[in-house]
Structure formats: C-alpha cells, structure tokens
N, C-alpha and C. Protein backbone atom coordinates (compact mmCIF):
# COMPACT_ATOMS: atom_id res chain seq x y z
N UNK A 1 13.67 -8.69 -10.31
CA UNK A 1 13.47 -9.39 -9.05
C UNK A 1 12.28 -10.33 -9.19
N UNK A 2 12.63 -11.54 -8.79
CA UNK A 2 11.16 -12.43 -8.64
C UNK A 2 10.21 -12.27 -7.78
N UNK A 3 9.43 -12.79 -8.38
CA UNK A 3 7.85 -12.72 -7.25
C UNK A 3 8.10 -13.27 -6.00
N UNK A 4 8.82 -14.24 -5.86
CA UNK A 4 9.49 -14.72 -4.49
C UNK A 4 10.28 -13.80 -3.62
N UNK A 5 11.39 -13.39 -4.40
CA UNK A 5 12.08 -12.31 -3.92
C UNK A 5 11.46 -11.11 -3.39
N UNK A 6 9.84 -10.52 -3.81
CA UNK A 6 9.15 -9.32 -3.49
C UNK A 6 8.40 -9.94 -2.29
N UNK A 7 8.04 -11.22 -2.39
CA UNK A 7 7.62 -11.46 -1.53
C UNK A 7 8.36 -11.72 -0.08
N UNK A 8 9.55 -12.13 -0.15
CA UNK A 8 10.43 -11.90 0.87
C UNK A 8 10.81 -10.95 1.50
N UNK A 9 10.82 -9.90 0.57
CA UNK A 9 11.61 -8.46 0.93
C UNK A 9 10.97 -7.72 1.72
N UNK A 10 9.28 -7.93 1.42
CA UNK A 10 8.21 -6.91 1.99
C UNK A 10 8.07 -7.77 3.04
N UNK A 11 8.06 -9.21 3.53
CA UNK A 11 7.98 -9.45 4.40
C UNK A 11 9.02 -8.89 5.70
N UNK A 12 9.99 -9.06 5.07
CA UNK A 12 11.29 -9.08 5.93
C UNK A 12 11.07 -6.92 6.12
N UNK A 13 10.32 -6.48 6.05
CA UNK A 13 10.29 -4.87 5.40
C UNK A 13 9.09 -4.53 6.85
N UNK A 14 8.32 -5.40 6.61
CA UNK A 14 7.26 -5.51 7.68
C UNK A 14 7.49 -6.33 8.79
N UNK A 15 8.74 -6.91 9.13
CA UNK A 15 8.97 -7.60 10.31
C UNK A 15 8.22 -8.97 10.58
N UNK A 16 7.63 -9.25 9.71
CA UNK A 16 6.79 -10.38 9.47
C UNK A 16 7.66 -11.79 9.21
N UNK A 17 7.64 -12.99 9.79
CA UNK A 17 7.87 -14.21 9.80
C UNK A 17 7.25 -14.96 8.72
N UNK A 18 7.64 -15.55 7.50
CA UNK A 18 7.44 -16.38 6.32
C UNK A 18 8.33 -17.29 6.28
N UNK A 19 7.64 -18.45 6.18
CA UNK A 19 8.53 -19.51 5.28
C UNK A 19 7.76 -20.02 4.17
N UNK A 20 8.64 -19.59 2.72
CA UNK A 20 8.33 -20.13 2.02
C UNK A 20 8.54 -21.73 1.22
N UNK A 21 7.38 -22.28 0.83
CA UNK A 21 8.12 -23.76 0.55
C UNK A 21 7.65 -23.97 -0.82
N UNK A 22 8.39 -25.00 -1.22
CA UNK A 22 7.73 -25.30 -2.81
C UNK A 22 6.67 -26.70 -2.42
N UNK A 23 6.04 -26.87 -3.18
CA UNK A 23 5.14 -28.05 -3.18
C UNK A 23 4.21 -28.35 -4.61
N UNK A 24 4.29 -29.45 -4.90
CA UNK A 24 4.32 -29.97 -6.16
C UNK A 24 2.98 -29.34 -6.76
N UNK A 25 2.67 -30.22 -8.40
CA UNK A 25 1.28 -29.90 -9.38
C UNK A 25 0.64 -29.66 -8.03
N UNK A 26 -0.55 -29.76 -8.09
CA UNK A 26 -1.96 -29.83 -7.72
C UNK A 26 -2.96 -29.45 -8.60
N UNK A 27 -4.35 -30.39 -8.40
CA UNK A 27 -4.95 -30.04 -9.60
C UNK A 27 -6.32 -29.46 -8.89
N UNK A 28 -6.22 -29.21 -7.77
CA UNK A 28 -7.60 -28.56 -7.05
C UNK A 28 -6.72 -28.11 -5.76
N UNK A 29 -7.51 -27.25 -4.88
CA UNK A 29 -7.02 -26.09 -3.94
C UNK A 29 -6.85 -27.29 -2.53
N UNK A 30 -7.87 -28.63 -2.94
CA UNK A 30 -7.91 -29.70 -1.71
C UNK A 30 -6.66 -30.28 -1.87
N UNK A 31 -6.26 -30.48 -3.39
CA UNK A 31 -4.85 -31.37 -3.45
C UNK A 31 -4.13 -30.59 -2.95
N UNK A 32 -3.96 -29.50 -3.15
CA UNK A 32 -2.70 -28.31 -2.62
C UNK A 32 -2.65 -28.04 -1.34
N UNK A 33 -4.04 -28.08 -0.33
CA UNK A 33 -3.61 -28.07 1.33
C UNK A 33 -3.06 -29.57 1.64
N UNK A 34 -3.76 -30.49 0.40
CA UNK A 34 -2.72 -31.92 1.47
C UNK A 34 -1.58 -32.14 1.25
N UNK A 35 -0.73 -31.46 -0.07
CA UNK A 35 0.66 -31.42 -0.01
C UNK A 35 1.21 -30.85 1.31
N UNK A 36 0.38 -29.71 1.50
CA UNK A 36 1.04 -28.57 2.46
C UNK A 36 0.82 -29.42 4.17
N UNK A 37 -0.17 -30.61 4.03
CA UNK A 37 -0.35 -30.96 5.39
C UNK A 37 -1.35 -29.85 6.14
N UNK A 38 -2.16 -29.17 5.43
CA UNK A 38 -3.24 -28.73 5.90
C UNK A 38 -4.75 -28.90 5.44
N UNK A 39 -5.65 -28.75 6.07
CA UNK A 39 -7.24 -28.83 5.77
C UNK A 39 -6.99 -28.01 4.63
N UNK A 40 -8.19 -27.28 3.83
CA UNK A 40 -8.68 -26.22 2.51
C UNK A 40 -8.70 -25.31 3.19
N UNK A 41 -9.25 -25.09 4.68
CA UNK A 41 -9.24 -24.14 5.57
C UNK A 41 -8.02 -22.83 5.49
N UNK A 42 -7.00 -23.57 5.59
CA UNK A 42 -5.39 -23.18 5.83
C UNK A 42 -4.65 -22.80 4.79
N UNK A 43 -5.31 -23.21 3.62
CA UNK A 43 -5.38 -22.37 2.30
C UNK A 43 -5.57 -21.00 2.50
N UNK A 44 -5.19 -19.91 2.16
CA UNK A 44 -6.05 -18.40 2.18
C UNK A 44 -5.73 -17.83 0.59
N UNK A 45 -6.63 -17.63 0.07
CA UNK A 45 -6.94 -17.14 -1.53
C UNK A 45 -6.54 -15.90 -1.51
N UNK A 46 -5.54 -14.94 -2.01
CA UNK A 46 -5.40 -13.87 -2.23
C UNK A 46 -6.45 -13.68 -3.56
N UNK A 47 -7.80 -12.86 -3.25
CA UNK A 47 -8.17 -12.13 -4.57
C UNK A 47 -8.58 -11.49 -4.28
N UNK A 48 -8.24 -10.43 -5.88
CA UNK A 48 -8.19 -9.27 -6.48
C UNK A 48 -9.17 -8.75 -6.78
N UNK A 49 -9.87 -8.01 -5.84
CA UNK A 49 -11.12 -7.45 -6.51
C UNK A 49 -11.18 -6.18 -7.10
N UNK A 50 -12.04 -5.89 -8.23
CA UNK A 50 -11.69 -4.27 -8.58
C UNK A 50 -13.47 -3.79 -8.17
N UNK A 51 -12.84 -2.43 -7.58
CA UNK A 51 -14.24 -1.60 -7.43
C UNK A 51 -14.42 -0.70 -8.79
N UNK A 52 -15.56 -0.03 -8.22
CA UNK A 52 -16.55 0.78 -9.35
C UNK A 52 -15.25 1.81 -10.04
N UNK A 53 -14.44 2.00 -9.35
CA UNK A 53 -13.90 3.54 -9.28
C UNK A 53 -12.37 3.62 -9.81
N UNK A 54 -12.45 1.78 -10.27
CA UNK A 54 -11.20 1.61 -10.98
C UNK A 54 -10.01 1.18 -10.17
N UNK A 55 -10.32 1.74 -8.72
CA UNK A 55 -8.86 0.94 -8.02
C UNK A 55 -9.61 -0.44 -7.21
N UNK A 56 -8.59 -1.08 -6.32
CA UNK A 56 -8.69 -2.48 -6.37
C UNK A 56 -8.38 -3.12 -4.91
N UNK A 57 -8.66 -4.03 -4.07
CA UNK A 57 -8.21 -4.26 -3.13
C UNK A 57 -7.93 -5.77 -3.24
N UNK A 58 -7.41 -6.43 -2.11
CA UNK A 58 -7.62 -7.98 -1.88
C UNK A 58 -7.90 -8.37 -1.07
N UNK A 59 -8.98 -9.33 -1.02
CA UNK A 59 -9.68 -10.39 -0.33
C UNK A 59 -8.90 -11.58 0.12
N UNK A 60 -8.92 -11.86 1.38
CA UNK A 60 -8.33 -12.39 1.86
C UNK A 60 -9.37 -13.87 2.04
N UNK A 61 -8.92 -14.78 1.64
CA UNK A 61 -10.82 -15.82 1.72
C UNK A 61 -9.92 -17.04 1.92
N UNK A 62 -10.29 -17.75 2.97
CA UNK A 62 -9.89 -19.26 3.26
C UNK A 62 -10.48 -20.23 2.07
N UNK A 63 -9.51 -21.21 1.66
CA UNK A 63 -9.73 -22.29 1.13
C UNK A 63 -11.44 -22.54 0.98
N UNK A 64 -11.55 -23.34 2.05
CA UNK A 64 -13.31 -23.58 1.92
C UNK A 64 -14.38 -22.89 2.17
N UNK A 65 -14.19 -21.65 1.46
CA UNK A 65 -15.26 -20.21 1.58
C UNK A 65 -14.97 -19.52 0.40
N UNK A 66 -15.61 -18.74 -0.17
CA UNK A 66 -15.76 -17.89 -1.30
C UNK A 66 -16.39 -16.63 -1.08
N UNK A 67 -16.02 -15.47 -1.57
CA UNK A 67 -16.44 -14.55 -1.10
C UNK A 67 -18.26 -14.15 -1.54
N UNK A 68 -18.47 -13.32 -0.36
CA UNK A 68 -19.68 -12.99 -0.07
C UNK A 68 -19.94 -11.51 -0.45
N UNK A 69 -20.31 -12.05 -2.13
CA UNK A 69 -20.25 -10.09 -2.47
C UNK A 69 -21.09 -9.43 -2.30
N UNK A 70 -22.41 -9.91 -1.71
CA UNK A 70 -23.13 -8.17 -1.08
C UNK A 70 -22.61 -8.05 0.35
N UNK A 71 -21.93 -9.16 1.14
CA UNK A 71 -21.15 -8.54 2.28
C UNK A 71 -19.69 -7.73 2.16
N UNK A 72 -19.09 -7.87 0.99
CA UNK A 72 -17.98 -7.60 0.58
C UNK A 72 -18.26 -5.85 0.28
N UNK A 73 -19.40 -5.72 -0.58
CA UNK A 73 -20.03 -4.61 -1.06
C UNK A 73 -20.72 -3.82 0.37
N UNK A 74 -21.14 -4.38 1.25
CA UNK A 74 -21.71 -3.49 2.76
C UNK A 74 -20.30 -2.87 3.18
N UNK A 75 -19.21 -3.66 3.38
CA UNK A 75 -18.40 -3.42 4.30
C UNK A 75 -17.37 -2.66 3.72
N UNK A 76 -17.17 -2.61 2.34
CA UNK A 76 -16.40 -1.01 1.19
C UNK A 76 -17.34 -0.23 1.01
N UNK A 77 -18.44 -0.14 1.57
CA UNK A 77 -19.35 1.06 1.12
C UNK A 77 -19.72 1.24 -0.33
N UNK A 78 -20.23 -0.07 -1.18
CA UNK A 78 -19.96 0.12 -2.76
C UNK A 78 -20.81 -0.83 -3.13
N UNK A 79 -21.65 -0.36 -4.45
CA UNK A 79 -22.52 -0.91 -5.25
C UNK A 79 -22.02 -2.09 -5.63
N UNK A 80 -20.84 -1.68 -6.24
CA UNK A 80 -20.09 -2.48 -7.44
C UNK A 80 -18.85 -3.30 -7.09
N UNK A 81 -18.44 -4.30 -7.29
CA UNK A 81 -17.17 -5.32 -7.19
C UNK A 81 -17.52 -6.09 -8.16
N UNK A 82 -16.18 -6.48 -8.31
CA UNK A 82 -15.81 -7.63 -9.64
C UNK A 82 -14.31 -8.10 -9.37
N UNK A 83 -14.36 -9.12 -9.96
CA UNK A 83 -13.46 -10.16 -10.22
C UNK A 83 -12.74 -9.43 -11.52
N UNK A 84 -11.30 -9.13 -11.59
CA UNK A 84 -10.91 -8.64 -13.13
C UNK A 84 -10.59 -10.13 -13.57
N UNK A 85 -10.15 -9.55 -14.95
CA UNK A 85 -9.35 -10.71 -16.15
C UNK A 85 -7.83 -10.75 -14.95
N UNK A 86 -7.49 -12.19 -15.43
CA UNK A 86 -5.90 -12.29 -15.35
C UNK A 86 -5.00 -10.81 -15.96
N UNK A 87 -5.59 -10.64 -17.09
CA UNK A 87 -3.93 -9.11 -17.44
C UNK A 87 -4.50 -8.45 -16.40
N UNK A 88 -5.14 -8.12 -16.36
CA UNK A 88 -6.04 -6.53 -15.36
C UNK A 88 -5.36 -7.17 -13.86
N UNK A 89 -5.52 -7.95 -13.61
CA UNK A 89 -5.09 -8.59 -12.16
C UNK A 89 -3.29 -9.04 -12.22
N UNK A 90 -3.41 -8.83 -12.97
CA UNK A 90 -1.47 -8.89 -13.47
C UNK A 90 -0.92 -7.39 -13.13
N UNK A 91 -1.76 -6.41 -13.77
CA UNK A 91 -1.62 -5.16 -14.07
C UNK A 91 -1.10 -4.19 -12.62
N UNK A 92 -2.29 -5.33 -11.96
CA UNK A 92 -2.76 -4.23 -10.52
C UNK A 92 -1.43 -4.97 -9.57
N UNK A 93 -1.46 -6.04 -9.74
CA UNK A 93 -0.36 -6.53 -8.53
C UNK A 93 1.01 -6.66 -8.80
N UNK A 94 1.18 -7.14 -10.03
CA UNK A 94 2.72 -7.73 -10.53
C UNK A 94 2.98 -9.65 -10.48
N UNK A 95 1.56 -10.18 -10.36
CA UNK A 95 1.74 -11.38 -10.17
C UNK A 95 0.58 -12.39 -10.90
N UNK A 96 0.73 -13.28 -11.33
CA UNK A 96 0.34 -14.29 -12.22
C UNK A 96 -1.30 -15.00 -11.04
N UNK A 97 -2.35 -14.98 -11.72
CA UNK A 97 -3.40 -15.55 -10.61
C UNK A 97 -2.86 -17.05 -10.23
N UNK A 98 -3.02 -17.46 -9.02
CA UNK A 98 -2.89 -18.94 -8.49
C UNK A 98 -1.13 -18.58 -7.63
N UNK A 99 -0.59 -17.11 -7.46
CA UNK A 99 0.62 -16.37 -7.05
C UNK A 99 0.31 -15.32 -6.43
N UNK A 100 -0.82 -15.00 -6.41
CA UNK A 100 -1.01 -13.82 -5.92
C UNK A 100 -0.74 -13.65 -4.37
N UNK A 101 -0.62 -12.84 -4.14
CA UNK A 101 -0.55 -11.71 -2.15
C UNK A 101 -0.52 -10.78 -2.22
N UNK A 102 -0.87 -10.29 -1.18
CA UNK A 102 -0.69 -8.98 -0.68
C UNK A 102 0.80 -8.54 -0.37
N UNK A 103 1.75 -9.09 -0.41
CA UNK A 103 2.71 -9.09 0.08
C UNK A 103 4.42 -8.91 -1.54
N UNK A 104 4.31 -7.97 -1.32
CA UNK A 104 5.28 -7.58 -2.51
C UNK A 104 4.33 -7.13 -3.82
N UNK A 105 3.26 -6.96 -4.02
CA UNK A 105 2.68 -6.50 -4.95
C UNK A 105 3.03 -4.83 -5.31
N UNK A 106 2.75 -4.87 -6.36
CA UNK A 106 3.51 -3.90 -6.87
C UNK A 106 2.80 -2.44 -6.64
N UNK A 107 1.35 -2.95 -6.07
CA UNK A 107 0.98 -1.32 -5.63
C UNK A 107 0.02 -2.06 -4.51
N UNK A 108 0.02 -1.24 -3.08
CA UNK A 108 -0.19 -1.72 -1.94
C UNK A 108 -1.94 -0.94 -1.60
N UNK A 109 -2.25 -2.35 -2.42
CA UNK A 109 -3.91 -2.20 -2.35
C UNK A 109 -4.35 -2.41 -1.20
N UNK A 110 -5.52 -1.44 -0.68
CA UNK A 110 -6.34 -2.52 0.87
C UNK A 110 -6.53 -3.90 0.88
N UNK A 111 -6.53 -4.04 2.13
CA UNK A 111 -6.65 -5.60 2.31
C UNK A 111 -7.89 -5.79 3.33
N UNK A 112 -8.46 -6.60 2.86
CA UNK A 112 -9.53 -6.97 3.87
C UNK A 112 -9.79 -8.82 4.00
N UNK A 113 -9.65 -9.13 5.19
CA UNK A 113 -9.60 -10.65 5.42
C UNK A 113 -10.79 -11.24 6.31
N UNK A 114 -10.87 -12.19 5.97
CA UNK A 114 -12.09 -12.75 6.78
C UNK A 114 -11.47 -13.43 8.49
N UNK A 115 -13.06 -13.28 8.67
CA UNK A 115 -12.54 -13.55 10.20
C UNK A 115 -12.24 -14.90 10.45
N UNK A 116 -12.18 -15.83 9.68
CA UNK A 116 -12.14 -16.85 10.16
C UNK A 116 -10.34 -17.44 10.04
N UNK A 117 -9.81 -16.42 9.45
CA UNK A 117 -9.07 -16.63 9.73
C UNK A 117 -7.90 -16.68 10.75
N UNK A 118 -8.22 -16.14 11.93
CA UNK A 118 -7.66 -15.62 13.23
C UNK A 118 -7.64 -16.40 13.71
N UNK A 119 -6.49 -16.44 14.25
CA UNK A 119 -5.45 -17.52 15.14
C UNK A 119 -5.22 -18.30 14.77
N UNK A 120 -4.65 -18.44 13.35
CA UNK A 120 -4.20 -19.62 12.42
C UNK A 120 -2.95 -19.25 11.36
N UNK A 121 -2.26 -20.66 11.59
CA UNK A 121 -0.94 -20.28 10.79
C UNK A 121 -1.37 -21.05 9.49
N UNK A 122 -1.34 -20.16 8.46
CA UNK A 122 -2.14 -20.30 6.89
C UNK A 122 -0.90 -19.98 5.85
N UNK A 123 -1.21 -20.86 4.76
CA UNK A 123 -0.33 -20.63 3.51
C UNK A 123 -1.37 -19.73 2.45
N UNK A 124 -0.78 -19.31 1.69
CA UNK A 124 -0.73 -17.98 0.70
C UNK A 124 0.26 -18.17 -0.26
N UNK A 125 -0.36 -17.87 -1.45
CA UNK A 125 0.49 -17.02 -2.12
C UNK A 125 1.59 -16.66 -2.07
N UNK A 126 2.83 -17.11 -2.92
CA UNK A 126 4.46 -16.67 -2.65
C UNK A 126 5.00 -15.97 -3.46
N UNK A 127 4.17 -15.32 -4.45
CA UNK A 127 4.41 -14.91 -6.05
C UNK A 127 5.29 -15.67 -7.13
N UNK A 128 5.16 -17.04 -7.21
CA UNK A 128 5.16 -18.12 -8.05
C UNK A 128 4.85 -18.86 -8.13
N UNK A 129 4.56 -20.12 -9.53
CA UNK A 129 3.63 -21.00 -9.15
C UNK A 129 4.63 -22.45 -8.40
N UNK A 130 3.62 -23.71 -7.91
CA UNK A 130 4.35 -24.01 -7.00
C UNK A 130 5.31 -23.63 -5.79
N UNK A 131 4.88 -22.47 -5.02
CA UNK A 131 5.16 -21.95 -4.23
C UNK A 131 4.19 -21.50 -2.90
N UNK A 132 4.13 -21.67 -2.03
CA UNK A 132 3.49 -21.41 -0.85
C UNK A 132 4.27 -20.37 0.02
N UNK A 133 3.61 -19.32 1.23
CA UNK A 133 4.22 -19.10 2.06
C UNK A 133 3.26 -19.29 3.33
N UNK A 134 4.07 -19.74 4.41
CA UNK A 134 3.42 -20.12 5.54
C UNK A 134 3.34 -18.73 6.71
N UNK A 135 2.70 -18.59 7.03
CA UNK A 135 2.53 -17.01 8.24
C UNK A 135 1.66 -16.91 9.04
N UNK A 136 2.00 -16.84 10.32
CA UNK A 136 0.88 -16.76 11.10
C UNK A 136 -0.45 -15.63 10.73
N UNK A 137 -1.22 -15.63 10.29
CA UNK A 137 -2.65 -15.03 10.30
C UNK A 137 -2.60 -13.38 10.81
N UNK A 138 -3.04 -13.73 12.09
CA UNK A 138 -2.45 -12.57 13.25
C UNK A 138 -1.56 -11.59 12.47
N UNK A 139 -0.61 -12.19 12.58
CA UNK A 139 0.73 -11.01 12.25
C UNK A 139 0.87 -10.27 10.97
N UNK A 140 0.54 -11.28 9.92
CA UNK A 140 0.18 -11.21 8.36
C UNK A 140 -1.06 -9.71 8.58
N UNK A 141 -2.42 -10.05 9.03
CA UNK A 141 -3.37 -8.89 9.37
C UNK A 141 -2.90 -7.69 9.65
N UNK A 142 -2.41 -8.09 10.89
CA UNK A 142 -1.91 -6.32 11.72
C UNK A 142 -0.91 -5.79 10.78
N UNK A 143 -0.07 -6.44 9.67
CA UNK A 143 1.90 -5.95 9.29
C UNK A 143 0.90 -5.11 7.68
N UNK A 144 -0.76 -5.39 7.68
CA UNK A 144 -1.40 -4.85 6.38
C UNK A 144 -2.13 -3.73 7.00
N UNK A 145 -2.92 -3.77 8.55
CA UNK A 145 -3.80 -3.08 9.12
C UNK A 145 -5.18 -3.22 8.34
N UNK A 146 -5.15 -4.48 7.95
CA UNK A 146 -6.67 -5.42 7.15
C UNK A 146 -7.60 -5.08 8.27
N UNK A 147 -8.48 -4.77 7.49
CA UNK A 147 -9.90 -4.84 7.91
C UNK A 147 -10.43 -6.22 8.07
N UNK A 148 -11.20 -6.73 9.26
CA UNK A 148 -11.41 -8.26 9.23
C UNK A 148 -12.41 -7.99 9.64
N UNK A 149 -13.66 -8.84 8.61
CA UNK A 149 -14.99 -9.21 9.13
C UNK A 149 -15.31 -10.43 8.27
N UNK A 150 -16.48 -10.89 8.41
CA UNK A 150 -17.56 -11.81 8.12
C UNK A 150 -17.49 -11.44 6.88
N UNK A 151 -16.63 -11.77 5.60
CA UNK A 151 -16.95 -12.02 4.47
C UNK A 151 -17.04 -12.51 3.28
N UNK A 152 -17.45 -13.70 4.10
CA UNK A 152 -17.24 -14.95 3.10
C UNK A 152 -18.78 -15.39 3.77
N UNK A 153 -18.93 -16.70 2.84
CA UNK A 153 -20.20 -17.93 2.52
C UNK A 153 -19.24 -19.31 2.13
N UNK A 154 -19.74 -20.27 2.53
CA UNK A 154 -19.39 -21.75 2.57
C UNK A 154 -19.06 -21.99 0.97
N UNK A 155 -18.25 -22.95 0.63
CA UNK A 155 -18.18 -22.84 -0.54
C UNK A 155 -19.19 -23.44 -1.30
C-alpha cells in the first residue's frame, strides 16, 4: 500500500476530511506554500522527534516557525529530544522525510501541535513526495487528541 493510500485510509478511519493534491518541484518550503496558494504559515512540518527513552513523537510546526526545544522538552517532561537520521525516522513512521504525518504512519506516535495553528485549513504531509494534503487544523488535532501549546520560535 502507498504512503498516499495510508494516508487516506487513516483519514477516512478517523472521519477526518483530506484532500490530497499533487504540486510540482519546489526548492524551499516558501516555493511549496505558493504552489499550494498559501503563506509558509499554512505549511505544517510533520517532525519526528525521538526522546531519551527511545520512543518518538511528532511535532506539529507551521511553515514559518521551528521548534522550540527547551519548550518542547518543558511540555514532555524530558531532558532530552532530538531530531533522528532519515533511516531512524523511516523506521519509526513508514515514510520518507519531506512525506511525513501523523496520519497513516506505521506506529501511532503522540502528537503535539503548536498553537498557532488553530483555526486554519493547512497542508501536510501526504506520504509522498510531491504530494500535499489539505485539512482543517481543528479536526486534524482533536481525530489525534494532540496536545497543543506554544512550541515553536520564529524561524
């Protein structure tokens, strides 16, 4: 099954509304919201963070923000976070970095999203490249039961 296909299934599994679209190269995350007809904002970065303890969650981080790892680290209760390698982040989800979601991954890590993303219909990750999926914010949050706070910094 494709990364598209997992990503459909779990949507459609969670009652959740996606449309996925294709949209061409891009050679930065700015070229890729103006294919899509959105700000960097409307971008949302699925990444993979691994804790101290070996398992892993995803960060949910808008386009023009990057995560904020001693806020990231207050709000898991944890010394330690990191960024894995691509295999290690292959390993944990089932999907190629610049494809990633929360959504059809192959083991259903926590999710934690920033607040700024609320009340916004945002593209993500479709689990392939050249692929987007569009979802309202809102619904995407509650269909994970994400934790949402303040955790990101400007890019």
């Amino acid at each position: 099954m494709s990364g598209v296909d997992r990503v459909a299934d779990d949507a459609r599994a969670r009652g959740l509304e996606i449309e996925i679209v294709e949209r061409g190269p891009a050679g930065s995350l700015a070229e890729a919201a103006a294919s899509l007809g959105l700000s960097p904002a409307g971008i949302v970065k699925t990444l993979v963070v691994k804790r101290h303890d070996g398992d892993f969650l995803f960060a949910l981080v808008p386009g023009d923000r990057q995560i904020s790892w001693p806020k990231l680290r207050a709000l898991v209760g944890v010394n330690r976070l990191r960024m894995p390698d691509a295999e290690v982040a292959f390993e944990a989800t089932g999907y190629e970095r610049g494809t990633i979601t929360p959504l059809g991954s192959t083991t259903a890590w926590p999710v934690y999203a920033d607040e700024r993303m609320i009340g916004r219909r945002i593209a993500l990750g479709a689990g392939a490249h050249g692929r987007s999926a569009f979802v309202d914010a809102d619904a995407l949050i509650a269909s994970f039961g994400a934790t949402v706070a303040d955790l990101t910094d400007p890019a």
